[in-house]
Structures are given as C-alpha cells and as structure tokens.
C-alpha atoms as a PDB file:
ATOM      1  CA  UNK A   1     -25.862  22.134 -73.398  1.00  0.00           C
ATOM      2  CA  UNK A   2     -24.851  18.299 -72.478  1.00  0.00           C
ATOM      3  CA  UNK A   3     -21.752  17.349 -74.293  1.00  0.00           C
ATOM      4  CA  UNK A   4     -21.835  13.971 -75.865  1.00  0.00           C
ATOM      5  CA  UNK A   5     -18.594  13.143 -72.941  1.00  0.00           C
ATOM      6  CA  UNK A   6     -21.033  14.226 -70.166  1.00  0.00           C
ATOM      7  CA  UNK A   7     -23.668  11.877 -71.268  1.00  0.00           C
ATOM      8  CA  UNK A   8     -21.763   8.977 -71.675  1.00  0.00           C
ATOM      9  CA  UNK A   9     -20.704   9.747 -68.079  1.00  0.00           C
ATOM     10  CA  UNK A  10     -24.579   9.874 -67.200  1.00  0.00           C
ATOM     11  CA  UNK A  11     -25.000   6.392 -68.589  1.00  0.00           C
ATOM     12  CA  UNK A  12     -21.780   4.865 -66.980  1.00  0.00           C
ATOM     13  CA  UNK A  13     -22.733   6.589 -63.698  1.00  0.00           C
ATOM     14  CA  UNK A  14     -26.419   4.903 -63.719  1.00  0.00           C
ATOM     15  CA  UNK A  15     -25.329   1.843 -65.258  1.00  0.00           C
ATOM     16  CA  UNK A  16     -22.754   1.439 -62.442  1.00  0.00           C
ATOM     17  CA  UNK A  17     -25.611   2.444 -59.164  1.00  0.00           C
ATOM     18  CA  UNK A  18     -27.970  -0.527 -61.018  1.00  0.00           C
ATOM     19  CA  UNK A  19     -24.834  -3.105 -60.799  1.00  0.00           C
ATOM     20  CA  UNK A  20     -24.158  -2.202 -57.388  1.00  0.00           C
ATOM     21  CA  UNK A  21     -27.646  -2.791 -56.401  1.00  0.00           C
ATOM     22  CA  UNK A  22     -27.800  -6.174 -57.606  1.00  0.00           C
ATOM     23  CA  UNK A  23     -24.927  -6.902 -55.188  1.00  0.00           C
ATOM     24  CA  UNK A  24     -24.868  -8.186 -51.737  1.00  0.00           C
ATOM     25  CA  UNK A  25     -24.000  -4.973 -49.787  1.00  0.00           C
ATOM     26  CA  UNK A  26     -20.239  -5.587 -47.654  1.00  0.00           C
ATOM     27  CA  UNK A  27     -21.582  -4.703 -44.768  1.00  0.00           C
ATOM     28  CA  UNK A  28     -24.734  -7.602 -44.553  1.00  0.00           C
ATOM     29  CA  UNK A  29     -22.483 -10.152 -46.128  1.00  0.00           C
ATOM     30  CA  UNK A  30     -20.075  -9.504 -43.234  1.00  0.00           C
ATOM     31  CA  UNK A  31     -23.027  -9.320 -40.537  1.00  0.00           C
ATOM     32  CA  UNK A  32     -23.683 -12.998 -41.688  1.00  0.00           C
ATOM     33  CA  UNK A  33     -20.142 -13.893 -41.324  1.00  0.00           C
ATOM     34  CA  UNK A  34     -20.063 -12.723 -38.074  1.00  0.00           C
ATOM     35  CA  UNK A  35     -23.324 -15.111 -37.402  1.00  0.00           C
ATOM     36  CA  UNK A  36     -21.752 -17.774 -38.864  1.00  0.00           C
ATOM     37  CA  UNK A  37     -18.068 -17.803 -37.650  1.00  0.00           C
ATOM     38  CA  UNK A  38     -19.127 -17.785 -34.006  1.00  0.00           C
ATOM     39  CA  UNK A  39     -18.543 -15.979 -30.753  1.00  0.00           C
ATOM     40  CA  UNK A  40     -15.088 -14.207 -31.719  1.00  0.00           C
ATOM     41  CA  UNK A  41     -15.526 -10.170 -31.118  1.00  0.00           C
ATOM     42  CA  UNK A  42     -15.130  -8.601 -34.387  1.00  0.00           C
ATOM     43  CA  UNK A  43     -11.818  -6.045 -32.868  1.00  0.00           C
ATOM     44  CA  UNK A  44     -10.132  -9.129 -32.464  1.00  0.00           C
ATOM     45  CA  UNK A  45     -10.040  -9.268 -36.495  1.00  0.00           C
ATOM     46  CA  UNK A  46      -9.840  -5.554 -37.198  1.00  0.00           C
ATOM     47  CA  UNK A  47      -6.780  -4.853 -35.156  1.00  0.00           C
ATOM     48  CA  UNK A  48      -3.346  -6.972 -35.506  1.00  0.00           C
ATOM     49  CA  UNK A  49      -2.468  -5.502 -32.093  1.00  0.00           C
ATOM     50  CA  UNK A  50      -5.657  -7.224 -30.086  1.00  0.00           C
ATOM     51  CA  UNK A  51      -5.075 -10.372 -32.769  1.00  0.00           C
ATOM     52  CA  UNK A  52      -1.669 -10.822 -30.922  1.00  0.00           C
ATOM     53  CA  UNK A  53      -2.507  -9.570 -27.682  1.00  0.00           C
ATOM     54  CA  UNK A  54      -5.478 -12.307 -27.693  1.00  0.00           C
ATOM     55  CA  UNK A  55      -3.783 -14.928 -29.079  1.00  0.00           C
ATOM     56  CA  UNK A  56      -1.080 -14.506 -26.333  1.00  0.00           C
ATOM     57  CA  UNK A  57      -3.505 -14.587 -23.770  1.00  0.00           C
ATOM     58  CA  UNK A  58      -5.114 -17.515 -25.122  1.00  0.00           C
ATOM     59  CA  UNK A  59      -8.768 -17.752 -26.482  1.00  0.00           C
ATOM     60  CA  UNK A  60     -11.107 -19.687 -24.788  1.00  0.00           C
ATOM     61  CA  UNK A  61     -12.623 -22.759 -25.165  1.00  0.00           C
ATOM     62  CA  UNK A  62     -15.988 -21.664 -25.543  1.00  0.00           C
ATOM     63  CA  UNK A  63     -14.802 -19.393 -28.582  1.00  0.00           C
ATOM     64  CA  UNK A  64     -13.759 -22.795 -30.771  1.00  0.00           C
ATOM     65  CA  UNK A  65     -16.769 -24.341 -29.458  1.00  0.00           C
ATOM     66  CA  UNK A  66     -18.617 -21.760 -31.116  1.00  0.00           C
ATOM     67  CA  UNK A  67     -16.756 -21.588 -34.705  1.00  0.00           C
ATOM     68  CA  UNK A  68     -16.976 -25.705 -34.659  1.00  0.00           C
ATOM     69  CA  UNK A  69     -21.022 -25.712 -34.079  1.00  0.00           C
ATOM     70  CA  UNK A  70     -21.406 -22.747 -36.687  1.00  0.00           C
ATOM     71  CA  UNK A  71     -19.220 -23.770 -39.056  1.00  0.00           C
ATOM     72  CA  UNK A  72     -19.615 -27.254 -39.085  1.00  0.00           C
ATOM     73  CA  UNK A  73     -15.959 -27.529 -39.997  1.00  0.00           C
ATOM     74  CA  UNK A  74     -15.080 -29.960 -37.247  1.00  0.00           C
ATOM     75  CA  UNK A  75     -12.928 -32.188 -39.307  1.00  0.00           C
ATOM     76  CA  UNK A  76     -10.899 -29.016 -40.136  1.00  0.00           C
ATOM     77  CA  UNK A  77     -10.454 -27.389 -36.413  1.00  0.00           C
ATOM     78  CA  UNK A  78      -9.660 -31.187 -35.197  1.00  0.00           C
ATOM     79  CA  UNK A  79      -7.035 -30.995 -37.302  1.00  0.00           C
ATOM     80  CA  UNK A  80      -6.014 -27.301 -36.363  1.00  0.00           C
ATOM     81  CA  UNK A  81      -5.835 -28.426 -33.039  1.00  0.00           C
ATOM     82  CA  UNK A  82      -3.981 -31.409 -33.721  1.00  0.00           C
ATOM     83  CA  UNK A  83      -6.218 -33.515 -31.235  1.00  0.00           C
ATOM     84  CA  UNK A  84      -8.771 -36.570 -31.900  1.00  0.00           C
ATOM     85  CA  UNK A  85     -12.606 -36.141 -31.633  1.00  0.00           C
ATOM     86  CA  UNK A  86     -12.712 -38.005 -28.170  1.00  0.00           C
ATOM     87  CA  UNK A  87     -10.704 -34.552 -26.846  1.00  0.00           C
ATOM     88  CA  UNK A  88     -12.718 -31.698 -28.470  1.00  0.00           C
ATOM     89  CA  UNK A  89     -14.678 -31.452 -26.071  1.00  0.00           C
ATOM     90  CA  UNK A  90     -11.910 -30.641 -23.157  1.00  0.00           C
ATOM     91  CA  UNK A  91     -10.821 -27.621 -25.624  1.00  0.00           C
ATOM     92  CA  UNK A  92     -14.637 -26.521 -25.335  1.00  0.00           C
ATOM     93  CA  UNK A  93     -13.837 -26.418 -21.404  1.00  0.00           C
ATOM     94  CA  UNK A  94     -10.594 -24.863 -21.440  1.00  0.00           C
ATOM     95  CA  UNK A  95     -10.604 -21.151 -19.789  1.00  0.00           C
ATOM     96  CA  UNK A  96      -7.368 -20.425 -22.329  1.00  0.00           C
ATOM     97  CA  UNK A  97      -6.174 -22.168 -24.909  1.00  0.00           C
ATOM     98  CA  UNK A  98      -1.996 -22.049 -25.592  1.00  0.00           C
ATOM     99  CA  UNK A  99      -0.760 -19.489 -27.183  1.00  0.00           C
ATOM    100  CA  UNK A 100       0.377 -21.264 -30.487  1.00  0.00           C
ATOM    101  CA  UNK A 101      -2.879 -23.302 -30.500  1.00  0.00           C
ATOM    102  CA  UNK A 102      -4.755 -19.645 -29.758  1.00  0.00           C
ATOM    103  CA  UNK A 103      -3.036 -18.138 -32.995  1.00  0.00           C
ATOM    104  CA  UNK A 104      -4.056 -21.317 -35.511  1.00  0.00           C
ATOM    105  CA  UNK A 105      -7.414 -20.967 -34.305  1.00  0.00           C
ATOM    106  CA  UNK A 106      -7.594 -17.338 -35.107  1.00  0.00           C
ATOM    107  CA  UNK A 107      -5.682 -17.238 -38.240  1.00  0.00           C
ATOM    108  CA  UNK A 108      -7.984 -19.872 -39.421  1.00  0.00           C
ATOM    109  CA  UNK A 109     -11.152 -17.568 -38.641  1.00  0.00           C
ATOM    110  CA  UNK A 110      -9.294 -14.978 -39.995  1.00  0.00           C
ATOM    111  CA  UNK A 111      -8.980 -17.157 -43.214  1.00  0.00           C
ATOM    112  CA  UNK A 112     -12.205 -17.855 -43.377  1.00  0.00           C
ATOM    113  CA  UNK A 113     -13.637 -14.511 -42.834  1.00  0.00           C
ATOM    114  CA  UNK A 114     -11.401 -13.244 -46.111  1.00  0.00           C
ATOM    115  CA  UNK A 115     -12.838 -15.822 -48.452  1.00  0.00           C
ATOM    116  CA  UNK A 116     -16.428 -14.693 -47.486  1.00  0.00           C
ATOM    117  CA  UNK A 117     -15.107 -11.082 -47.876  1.00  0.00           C
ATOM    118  CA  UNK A 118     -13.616 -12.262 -51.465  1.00  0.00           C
ATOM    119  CA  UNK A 119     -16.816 -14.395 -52.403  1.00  0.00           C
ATOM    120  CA  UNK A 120     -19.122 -11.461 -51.305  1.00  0.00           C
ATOM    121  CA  UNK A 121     -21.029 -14.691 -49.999  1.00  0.00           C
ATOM    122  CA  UNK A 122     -20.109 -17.466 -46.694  1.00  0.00           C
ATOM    123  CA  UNK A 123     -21.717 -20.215 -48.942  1.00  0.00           C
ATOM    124  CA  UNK A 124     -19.597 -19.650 -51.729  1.00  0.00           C
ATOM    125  CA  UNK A 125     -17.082 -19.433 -49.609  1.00  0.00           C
ATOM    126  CA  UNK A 126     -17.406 -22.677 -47.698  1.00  0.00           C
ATOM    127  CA  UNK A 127     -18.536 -24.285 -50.999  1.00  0.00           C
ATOM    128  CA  UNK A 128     -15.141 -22.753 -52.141  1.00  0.00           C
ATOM    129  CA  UNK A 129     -13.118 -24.574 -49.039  1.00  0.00           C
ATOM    130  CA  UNK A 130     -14.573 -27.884 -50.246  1.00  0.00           C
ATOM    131  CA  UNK A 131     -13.523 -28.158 -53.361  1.00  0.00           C
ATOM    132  CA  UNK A 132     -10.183 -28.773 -55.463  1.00  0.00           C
ATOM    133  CA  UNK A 133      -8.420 -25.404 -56.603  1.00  0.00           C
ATOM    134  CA  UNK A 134      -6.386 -25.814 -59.418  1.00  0.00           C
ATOM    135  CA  UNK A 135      -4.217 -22.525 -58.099  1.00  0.00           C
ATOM    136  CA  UNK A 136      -3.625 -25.145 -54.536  1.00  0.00           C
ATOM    137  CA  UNK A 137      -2.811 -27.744 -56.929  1.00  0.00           C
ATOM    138  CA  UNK A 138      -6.186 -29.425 -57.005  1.00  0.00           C
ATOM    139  CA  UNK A 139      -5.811 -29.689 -53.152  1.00  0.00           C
ATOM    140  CA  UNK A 140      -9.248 -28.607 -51.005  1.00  0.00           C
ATOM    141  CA  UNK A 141      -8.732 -25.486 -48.690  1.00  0.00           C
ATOM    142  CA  UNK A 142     -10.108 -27.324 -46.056  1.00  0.00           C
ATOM    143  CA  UNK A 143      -7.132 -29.668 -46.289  1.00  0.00           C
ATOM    144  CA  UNK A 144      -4.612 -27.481 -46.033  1.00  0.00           C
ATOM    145  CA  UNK A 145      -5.777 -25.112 -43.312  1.00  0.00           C
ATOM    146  CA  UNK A 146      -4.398 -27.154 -40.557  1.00  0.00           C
ATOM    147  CA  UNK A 147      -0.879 -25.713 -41.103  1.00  0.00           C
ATOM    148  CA  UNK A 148       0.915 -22.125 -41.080  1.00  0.00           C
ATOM    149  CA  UNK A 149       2.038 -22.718 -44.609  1.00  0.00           C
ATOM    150  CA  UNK A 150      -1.217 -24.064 -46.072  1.00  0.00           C
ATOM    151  CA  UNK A 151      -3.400 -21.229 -44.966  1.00  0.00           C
ATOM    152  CA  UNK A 152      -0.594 -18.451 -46.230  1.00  0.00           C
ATOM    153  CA  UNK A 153      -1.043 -20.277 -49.975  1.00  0.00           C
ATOM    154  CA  UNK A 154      -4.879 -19.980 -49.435  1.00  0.00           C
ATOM    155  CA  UNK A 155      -4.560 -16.085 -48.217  1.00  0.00           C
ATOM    156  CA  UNK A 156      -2.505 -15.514 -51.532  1.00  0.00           C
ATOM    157  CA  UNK A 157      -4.510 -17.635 -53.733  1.00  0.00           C
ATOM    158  CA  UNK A 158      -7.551 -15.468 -52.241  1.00  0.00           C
ATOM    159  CA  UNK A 159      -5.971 -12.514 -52.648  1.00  0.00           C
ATOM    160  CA  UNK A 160      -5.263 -13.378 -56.676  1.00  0.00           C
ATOM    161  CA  UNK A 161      -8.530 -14.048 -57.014  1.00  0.00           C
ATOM    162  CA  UNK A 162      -9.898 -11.115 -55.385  1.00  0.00           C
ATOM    163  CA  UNK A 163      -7.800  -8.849 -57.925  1.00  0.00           C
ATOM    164  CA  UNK A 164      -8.696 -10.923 -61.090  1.00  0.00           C
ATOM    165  CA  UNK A 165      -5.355 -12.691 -61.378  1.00  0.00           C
ATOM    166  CA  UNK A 166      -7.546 -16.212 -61.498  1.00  0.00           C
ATOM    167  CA  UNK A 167     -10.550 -16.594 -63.534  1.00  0.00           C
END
C-alpha cells in the first residue's frame, strides 16, 4: 500500500521531470555559446591551468577576430584592447597577443560565457549586457567590461543572480 508521503513524492517527482523538460538543456545552450563566442577551444575555459598557461603565451589574433565577428561586441573588445577601430584589424594579424592584453580578452569570454550559463540563454544574455542593472548601479555590462574591476562586479552580480539573491 502507497502511503499518502510516497505519493506526494510521485507528484513532486513528475511535476519536477515536466519542468525540466520545458528547459533549455545545459549542454545545447552551451553548444550555442560555443558557436557564438568564436574560435576559443573550450579547455581553455574548463581548466584555470591552460587559462594561464594560454594567456601567458598569448592568444592569437585570429581568436579576437573571431569573438568580435560572432559577437558583434566590437565597441566592447575595442575598448578591452584599449586601441581605436583603425587598429583592430592589426590585432586580427597578430600571431600572439601580450600577455596582459591575452588575459582581458579571455576573462571577458570567460564573462560572457557565465552570463549565458546564468541566463540558460546567449540572447538573454547579450540582451542582459545591454542594458542598465540596477545591482551595477544602472551602469550597462557592456560598459564596464573593459576593466579588471568592472568585469569582477559583473561575475558577482551574476553569481547573485544565479543563486536568487536578485529578483
């Protein structure tokens, strides 16, 4: 005989398999982050050990070449760079980008990559970098990416939202 516990389990169980299946599964939300965050290999991300060891090598060209075109965040990454438009194109050519410049690049993918992880979604999450956040004092994501500082608040204001501390 099913206790009246057991069946309220049942419910709870099947009730929680038909909410999962209305979501995006992790997995093909981050195969279309990988699409649309360019070229960068995926173990760069998943291990801080190759993060550092590529950043200190320096990332090529080609890689921001690819994030820019995908992204469409070229206002952003010229300002991650720190260089005008007229010079974006001799970063596409570099073979290795500096070290310091390697890591902002990287960190910013990085960034980027969490808020689609967060969002379950890259549109919300780009449509999230475009607008004012109240938590980032009505500041846009996008504007405060190009610094060490900005994208730490972003990673923290991400990972409040992620764990319901913003509504």
């Amino acid at each position: 005989m099913i206790s009246q516990a057991e069946k309220e389990e049942s419910r709870v169980s099947v009730a929680g398999r038909k909410a999962r299946a209305y979501r995006p599964s992790v997995d093909a939300t981050r195969d279309v982050v990988r699409k649309k965050l360019g070229d960068i290999p995926e173990e760069v991300f998943s291990s801080r050990k190759m993060f550092i060891d590529v950043s200190r090598k320096g990332i090529p060209g080609d890689w921001v070449k690819s994030v820019v075109e995908a992204t469409g965040l070229r206002e952003a990454f010229l300002g991650i760079l720190n260089i005008d438009s007229g010079n974006l194109s001799r970063v596409y050519r570099r073979k290795a980008l500096p070290k310091e410049t390697s890591e902002e690049v990287l960190d910013a993918v990085r960034l980027l990559r969490q808020a689609a992880d967060v969002w379950e979604s890259y549109d919300l999450a780009m449509q999230w970098f475009k607008s004012p956040v109240p938590a980032l004092g009505d500041e846009r994501p996008l504007d405060l990416i190009d610094t060490f500082e900005g994208r730490r608040w972003i990673s923290q204001v991400l990972n409040k939202i992620e764990y319901g501390e913003f509504s």
